[in-house]
N, C-alpha and C. Protein backbone atom coordinates (compact mmCIF):
# COMPACT_ATOMS: atom_id res chain seq x y z
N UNK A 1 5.40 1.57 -7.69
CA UNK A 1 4.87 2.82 -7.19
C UNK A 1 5.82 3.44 -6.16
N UNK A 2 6.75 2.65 -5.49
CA UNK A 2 7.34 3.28 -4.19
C UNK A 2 8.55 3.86 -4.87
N UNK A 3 9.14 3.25 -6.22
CA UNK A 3 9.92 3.82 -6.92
C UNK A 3 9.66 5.30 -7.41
N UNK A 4 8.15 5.44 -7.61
CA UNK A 4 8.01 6.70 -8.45
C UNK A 4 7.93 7.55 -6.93
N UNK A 5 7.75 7.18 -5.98
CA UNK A 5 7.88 8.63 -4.69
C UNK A 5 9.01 8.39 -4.50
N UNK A 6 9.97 7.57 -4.65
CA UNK A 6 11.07 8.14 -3.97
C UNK A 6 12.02 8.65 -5.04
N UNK A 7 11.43 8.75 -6.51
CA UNK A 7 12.13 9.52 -7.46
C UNK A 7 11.70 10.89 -7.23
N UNK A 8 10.33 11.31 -6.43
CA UNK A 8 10.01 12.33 -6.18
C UNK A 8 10.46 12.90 -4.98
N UNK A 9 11.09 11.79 -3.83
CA UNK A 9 11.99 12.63 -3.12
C UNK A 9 13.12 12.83 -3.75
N UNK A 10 13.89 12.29 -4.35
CA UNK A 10 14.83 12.84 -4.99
C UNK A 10 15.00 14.10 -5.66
N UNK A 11 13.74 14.16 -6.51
CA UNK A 11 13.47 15.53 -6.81
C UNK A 11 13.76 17.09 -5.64
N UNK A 12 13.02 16.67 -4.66
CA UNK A 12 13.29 17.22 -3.37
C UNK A 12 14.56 17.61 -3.50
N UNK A 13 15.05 16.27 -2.94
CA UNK A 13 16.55 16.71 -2.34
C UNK A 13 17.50 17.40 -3.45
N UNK A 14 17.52 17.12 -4.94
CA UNK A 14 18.35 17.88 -5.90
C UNK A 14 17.58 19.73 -6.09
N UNK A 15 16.76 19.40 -5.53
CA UNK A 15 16.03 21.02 -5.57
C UNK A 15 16.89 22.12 -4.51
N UNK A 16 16.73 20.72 -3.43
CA UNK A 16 17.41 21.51 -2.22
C UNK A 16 19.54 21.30 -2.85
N UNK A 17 19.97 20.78 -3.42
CA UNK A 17 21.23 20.71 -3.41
C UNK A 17 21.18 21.88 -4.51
N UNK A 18 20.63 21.90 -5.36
CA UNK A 18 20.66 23.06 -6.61
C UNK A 18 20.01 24.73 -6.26
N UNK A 19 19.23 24.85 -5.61
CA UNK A 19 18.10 25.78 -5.38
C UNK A 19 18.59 26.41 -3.77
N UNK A 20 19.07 25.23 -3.40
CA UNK A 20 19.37 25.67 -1.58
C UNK A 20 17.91 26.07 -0.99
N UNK A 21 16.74 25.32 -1.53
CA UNK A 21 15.69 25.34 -1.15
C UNK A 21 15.01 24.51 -0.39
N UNK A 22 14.26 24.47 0.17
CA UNK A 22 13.52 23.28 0.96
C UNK A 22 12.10 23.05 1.08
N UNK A 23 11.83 22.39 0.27
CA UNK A 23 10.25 21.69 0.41
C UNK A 23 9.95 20.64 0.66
N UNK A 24 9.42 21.22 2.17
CA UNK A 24 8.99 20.53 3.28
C UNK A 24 7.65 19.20 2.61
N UNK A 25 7.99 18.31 3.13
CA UNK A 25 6.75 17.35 2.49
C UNK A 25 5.63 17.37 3.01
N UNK A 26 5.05 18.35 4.03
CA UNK A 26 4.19 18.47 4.50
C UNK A 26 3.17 19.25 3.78
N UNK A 27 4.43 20.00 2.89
CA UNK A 27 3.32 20.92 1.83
C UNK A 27 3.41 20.56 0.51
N UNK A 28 4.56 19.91 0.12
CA UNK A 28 4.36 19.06 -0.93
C UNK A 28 4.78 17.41 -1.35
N UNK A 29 3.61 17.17 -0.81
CA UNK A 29 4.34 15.55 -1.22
C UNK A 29 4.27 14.89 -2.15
N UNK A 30 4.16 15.25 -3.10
CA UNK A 30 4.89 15.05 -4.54
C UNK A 30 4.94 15.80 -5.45
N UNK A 31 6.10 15.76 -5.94
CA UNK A 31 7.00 16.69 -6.59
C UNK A 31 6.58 16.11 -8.36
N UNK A 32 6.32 17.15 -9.31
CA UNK A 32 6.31 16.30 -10.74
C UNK A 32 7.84 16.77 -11.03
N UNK A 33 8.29 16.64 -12.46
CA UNK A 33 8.82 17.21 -12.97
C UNK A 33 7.97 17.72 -14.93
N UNK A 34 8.19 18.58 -15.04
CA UNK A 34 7.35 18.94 -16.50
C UNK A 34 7.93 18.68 -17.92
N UNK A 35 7.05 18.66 -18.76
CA UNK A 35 8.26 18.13 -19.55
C UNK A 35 8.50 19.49 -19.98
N UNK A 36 9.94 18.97 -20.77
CA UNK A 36 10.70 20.59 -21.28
C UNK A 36 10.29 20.64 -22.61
N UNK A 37 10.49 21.74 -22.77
CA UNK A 37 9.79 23.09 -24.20
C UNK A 37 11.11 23.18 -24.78
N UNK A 38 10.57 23.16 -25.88
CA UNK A 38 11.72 23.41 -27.11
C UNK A 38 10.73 24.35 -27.84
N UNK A 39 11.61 25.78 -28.49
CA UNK A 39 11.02 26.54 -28.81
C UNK A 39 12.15 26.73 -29.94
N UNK A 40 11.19 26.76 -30.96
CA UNK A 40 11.96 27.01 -32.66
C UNK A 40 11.52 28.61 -33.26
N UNK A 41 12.45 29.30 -33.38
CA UNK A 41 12.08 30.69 -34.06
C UNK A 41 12.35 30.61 -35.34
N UNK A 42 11.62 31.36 -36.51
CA UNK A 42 12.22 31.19 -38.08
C UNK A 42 12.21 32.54 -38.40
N UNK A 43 13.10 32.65 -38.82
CA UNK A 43 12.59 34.34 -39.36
C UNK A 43 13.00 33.98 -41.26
N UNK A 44 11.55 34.76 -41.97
CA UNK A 44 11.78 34.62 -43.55
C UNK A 44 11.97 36.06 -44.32
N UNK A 45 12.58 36.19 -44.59
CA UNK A 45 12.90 37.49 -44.90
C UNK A 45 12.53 37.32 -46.51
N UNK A 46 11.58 38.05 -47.04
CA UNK A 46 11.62 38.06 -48.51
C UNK A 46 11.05 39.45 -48.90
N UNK A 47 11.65 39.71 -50.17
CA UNK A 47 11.00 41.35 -50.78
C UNK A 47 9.39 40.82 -51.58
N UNK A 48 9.50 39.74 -51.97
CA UNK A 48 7.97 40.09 -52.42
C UNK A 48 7.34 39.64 -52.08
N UNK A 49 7.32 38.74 -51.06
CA UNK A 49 5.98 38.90 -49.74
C UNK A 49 6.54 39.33 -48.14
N UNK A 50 7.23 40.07 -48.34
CA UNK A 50 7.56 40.46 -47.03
C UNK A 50 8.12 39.69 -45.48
N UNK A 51 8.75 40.08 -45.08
CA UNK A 51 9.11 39.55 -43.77
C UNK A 51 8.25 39.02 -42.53
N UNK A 52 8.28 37.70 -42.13
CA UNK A 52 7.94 36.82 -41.30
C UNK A 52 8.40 36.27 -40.17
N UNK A 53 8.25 36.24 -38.96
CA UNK A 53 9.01 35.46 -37.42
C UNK A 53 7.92 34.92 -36.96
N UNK A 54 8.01 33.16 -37.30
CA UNK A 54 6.94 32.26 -36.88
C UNK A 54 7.75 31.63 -35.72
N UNK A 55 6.87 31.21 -34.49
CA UNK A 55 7.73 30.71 -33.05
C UNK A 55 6.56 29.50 -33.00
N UNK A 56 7.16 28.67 -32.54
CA UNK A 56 6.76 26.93 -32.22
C UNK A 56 7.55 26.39 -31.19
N UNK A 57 6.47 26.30 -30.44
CA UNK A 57 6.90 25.37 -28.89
C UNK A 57 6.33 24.36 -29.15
N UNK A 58 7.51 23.19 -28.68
CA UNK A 58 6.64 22.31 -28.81
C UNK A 58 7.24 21.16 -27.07
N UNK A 59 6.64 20.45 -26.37
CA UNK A 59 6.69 20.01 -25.34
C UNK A 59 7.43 18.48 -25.73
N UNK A 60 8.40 18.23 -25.08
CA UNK A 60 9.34 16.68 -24.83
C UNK A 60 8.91 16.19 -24.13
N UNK A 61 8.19 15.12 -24.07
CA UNK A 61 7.77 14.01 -23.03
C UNK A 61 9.04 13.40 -22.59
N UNK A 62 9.40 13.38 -21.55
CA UNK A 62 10.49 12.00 -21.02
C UNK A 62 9.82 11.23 -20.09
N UNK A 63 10.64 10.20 -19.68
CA UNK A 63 10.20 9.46 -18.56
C UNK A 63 9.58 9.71 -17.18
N UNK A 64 10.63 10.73 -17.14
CA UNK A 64 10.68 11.36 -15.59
C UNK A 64 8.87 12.43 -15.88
N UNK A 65 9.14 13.05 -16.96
CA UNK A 65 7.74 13.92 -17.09
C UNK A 65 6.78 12.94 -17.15
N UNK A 66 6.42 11.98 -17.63
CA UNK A 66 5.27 11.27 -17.84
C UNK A 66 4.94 10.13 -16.72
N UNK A 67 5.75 10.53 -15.20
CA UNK A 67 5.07 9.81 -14.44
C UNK A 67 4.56 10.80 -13.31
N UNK A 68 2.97 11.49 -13.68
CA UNK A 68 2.69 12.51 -12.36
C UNK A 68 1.75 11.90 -11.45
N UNK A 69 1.26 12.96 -10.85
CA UNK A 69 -0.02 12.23 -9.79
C UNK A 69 -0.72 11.75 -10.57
N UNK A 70 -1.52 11.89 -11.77
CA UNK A 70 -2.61 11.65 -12.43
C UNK A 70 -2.15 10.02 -12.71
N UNK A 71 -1.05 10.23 -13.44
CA UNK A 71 -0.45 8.49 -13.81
C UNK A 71 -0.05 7.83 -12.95
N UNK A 72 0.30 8.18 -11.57
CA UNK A 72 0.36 7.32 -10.44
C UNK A 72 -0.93 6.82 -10.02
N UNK A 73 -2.14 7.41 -10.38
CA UNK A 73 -3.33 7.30 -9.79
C UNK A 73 -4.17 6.10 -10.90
N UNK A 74 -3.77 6.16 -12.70
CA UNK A 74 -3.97 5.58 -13.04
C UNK A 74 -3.56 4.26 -13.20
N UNK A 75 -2.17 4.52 -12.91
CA UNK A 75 -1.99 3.12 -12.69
C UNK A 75 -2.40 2.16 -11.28
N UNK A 76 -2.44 2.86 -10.19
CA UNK A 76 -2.99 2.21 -9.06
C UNK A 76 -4.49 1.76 -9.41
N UNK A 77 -5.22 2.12 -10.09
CA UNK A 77 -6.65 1.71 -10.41
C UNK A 77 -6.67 0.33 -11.52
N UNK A 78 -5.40 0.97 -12.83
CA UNK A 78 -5.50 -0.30 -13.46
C UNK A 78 -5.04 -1.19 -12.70
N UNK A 79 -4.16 -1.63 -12.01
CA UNK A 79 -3.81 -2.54 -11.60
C UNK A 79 -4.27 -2.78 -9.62
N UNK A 80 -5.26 -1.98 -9.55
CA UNK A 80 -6.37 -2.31 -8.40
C UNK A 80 -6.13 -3.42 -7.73
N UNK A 81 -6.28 -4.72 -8.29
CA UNK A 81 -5.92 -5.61 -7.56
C UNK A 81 -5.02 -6.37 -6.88
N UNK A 82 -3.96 -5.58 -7.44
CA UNK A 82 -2.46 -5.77 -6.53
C UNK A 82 -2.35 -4.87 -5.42
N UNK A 83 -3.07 -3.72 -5.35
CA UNK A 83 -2.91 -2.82 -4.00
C UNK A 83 -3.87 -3.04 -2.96
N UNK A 84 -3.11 -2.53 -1.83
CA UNK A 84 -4.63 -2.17 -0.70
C UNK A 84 -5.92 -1.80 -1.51
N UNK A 85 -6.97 -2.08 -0.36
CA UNK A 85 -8.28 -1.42 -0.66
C UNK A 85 -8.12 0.31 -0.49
N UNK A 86 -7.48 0.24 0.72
CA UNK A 86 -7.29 1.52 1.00
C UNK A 86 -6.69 2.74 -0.38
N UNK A 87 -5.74 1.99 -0.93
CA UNK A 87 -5.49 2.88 -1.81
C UNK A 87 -6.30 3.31 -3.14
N UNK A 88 -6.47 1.97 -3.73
CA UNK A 88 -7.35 2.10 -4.49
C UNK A 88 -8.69 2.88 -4.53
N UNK A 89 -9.19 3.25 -3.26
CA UNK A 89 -10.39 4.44 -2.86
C UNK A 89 -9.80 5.40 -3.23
N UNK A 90 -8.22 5.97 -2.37
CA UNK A 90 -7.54 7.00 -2.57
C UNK A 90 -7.48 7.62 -3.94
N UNK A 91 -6.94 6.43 -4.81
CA UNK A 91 -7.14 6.59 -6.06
C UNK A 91 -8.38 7.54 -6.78
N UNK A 92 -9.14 6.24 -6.72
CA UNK A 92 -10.62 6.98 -7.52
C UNK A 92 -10.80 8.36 -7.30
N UNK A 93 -10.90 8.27 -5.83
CA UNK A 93 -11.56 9.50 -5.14
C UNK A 93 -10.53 10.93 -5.97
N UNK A 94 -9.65 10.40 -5.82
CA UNK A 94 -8.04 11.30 -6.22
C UNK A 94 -8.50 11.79 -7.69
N UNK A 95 -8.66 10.81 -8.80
CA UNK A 95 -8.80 10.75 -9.39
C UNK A 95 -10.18 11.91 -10.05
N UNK A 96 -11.03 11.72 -9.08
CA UNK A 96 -12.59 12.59 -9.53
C UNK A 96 -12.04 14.31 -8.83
N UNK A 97 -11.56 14.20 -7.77
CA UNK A 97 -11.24 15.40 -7.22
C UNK A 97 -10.14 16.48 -8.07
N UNK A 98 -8.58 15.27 -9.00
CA UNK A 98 -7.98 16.01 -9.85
C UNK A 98 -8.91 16.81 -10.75
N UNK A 99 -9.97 16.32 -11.45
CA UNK A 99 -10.81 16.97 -12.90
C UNK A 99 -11.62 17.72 -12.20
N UNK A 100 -11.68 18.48 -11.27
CA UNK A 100 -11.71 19.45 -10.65
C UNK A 100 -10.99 20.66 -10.09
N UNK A 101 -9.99 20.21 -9.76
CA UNK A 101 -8.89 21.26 -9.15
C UNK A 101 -8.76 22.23 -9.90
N UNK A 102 -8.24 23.31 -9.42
CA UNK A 102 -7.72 24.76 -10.11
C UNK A 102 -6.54 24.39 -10.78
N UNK A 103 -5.55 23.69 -10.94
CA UNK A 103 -4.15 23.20 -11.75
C UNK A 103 -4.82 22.60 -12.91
N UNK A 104 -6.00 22.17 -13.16
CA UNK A 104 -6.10 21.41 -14.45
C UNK A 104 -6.49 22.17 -15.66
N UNK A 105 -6.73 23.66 -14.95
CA UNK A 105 -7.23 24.20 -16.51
C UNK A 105 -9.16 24.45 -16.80
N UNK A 106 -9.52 23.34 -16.00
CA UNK A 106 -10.77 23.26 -16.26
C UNK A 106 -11.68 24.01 -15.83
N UNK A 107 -13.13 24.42 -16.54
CA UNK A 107 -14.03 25.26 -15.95
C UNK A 107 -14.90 24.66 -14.21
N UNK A 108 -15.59 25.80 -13.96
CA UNK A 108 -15.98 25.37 -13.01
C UNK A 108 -16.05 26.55 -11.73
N UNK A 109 -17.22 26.54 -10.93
CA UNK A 109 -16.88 27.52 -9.97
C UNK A 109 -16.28 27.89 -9.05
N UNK A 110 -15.65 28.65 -8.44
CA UNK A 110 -14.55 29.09 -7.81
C UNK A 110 -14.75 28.01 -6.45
N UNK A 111 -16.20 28.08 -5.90
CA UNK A 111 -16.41 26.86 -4.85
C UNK A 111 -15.89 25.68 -4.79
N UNK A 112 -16.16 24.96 -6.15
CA UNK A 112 -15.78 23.66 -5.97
C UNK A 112 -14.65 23.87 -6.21
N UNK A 113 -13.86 24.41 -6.64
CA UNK A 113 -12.18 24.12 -6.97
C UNK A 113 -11.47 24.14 -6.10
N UNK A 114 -12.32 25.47 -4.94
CA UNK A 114 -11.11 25.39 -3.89
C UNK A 114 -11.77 24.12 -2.71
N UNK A 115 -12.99 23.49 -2.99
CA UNK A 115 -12.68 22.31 -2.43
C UNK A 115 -11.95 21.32 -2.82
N UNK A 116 -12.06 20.61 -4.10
CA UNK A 116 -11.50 20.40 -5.01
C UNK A 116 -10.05 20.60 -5.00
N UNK A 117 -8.98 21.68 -4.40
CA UNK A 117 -7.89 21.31 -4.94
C UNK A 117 -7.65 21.25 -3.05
N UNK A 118 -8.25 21.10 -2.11
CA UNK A 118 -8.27 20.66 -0.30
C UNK A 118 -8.19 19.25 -0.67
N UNK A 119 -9.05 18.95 -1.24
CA UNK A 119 -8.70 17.34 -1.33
C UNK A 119 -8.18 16.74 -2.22
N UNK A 120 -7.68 17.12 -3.52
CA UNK A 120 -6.66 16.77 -4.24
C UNK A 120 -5.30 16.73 -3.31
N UNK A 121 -4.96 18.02 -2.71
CA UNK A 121 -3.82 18.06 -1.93
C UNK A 121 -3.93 16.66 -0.80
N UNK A 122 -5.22 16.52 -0.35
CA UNK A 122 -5.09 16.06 0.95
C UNK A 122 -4.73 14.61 0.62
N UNK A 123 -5.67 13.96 -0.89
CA UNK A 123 -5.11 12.76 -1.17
C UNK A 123 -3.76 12.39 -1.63
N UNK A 124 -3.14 13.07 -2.16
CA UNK A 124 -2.18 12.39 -3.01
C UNK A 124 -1.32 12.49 -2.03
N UNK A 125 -1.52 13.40 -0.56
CA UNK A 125 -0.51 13.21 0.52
C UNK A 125 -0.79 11.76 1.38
N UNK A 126 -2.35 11.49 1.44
CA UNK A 126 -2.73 10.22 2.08
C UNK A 126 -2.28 9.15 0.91
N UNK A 127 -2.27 9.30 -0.49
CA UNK A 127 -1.44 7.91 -1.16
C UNK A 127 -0.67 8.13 -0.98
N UNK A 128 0.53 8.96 -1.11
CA UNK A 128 2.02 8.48 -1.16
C UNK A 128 2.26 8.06 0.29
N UNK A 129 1.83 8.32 1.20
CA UNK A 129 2.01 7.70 3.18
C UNK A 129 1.48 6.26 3.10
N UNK A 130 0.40 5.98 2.15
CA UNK A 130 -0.40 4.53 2.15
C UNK A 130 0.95 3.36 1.03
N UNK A 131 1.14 4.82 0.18
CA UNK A 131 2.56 3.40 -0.71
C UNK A 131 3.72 2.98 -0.17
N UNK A 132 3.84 4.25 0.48
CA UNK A 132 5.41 4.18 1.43
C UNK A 132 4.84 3.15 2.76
N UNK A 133 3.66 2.97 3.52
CA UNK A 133 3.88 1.89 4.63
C UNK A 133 3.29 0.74 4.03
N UNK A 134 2.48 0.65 2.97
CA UNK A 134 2.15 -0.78 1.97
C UNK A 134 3.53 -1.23 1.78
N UNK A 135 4.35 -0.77 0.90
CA UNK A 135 5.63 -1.26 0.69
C UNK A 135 6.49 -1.88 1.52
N UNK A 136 6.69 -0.80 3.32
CA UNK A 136 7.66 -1.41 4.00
C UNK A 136 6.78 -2.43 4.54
N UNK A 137 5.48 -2.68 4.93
CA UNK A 137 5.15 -3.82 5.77
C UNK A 137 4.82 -4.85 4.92
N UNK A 138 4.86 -5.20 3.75
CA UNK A 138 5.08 -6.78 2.77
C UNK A 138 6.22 -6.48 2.84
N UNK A 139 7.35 -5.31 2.78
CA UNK A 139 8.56 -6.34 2.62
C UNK A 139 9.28 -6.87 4.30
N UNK A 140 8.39 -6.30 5.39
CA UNK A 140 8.71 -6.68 6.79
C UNK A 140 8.41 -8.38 6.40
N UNK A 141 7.08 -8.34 6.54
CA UNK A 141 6.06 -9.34 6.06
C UNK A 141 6.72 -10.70 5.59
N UNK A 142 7.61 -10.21 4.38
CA UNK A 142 8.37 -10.81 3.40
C UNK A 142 9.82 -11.38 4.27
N UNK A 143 10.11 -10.54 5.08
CA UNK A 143 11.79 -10.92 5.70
C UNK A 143 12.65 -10.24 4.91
N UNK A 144 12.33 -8.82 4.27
CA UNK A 144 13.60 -8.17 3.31
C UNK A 144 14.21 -6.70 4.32
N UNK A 145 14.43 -6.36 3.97
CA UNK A 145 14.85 -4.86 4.69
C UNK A 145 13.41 -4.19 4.00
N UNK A 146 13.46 -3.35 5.27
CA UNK A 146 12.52 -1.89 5.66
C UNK A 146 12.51 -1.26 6.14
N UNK A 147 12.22 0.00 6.39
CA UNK A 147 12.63 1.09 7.13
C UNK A 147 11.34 1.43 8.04
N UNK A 148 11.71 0.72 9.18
CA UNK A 148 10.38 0.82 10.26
C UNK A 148 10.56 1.98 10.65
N UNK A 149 11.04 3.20 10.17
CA UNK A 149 10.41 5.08 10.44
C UNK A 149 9.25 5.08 8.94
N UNK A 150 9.69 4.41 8.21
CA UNK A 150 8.54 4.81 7.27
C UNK A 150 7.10 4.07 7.17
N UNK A 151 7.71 3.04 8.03
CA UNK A 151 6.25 2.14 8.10
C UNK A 151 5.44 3.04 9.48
N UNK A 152 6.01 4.05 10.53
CA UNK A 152 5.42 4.34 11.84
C UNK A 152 4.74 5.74 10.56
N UNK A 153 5.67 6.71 9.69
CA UNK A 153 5.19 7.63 9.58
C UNK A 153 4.44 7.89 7.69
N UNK A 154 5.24 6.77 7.35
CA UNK A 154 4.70 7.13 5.53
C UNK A 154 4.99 7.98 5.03
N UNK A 155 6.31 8.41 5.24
CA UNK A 155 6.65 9.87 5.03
C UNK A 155 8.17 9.25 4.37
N UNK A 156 8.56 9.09 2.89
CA UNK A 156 9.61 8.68 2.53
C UNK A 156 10.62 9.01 2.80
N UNK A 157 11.99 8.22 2.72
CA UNK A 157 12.97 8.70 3.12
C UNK A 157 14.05 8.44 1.62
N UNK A 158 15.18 9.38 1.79
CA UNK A 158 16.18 8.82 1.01
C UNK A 158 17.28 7.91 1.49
């Protein structure tokens, strides 16, 4: 899991080396990436049924696309018993609050969504701070290297 946020700071930082942009992790702390669209045009040209331009998108799953909040969240639940308690709440809770939010598409009244996407935001900023100081204090714990700024703040670093 600490791998998949700090592939999402990475994301960050190539945003900011490419974009000359900066997003602050305070407003987003985690970054997806989507998968990419491939879009096929045909054009059929015939005299006795006439001319045709059919377009097909179709979406590439990669690696990098198929690990978002939702699959960070599922996997912290399947495997529940290797994490904090703490997170695993994060999870669930994360989890009931995403199939709510305004990003998913789903129906629902304007009320709950914009609660709904207050605490979507608010969790997936309280898991990734709970993976980033879970991580450095077993590996303190452990005797490996850690970065005691991320264990004071949970706020990843590169």
């Amino acid at each position: 899991m600490y791998a998949t946020i700090i592939h999402s700071e990475y994301v960050r930082h190539f945003i900011e080396l490419t974009d000359k942009r900066t997003i602050p992790f305070e407003e987003t702390p985690f970054l997806e990436i989507t998968p990419t669209h491939k879009e096929t045009t045909t054009f059929n040209i015939s005299k006795a049924n006439g001319s045709s331009v059919t377009r097909k998108t179709e979406e590439i799953e990669t690696p990098i696309s198929q690990f978002n909040k939702k699959e960070l969240c599922d996997y912290i639940i399947s495997n529940g018993s290797l994490g904090s308690q703490k997170l695993l709440k994060l999870a669930v809770a994360y989890r009931f609050a995403a199939d709510h939010y305004s990003g998913n598409g789903s129906g629902g009244s304007i009320d709950v969504k914009d609660i709904a996407d207050e605490e979507e935001f608010r969790m997936i900023k309280d898991i990734v701070v709970a993976i980033v100081q879970d991580y450095n204090l077993l590996r303190k714990e452990l005797k490996l290297d850690y970065n005691e700024n991320e264990i004071k703040t949970g706020i990843p670093e590169l």
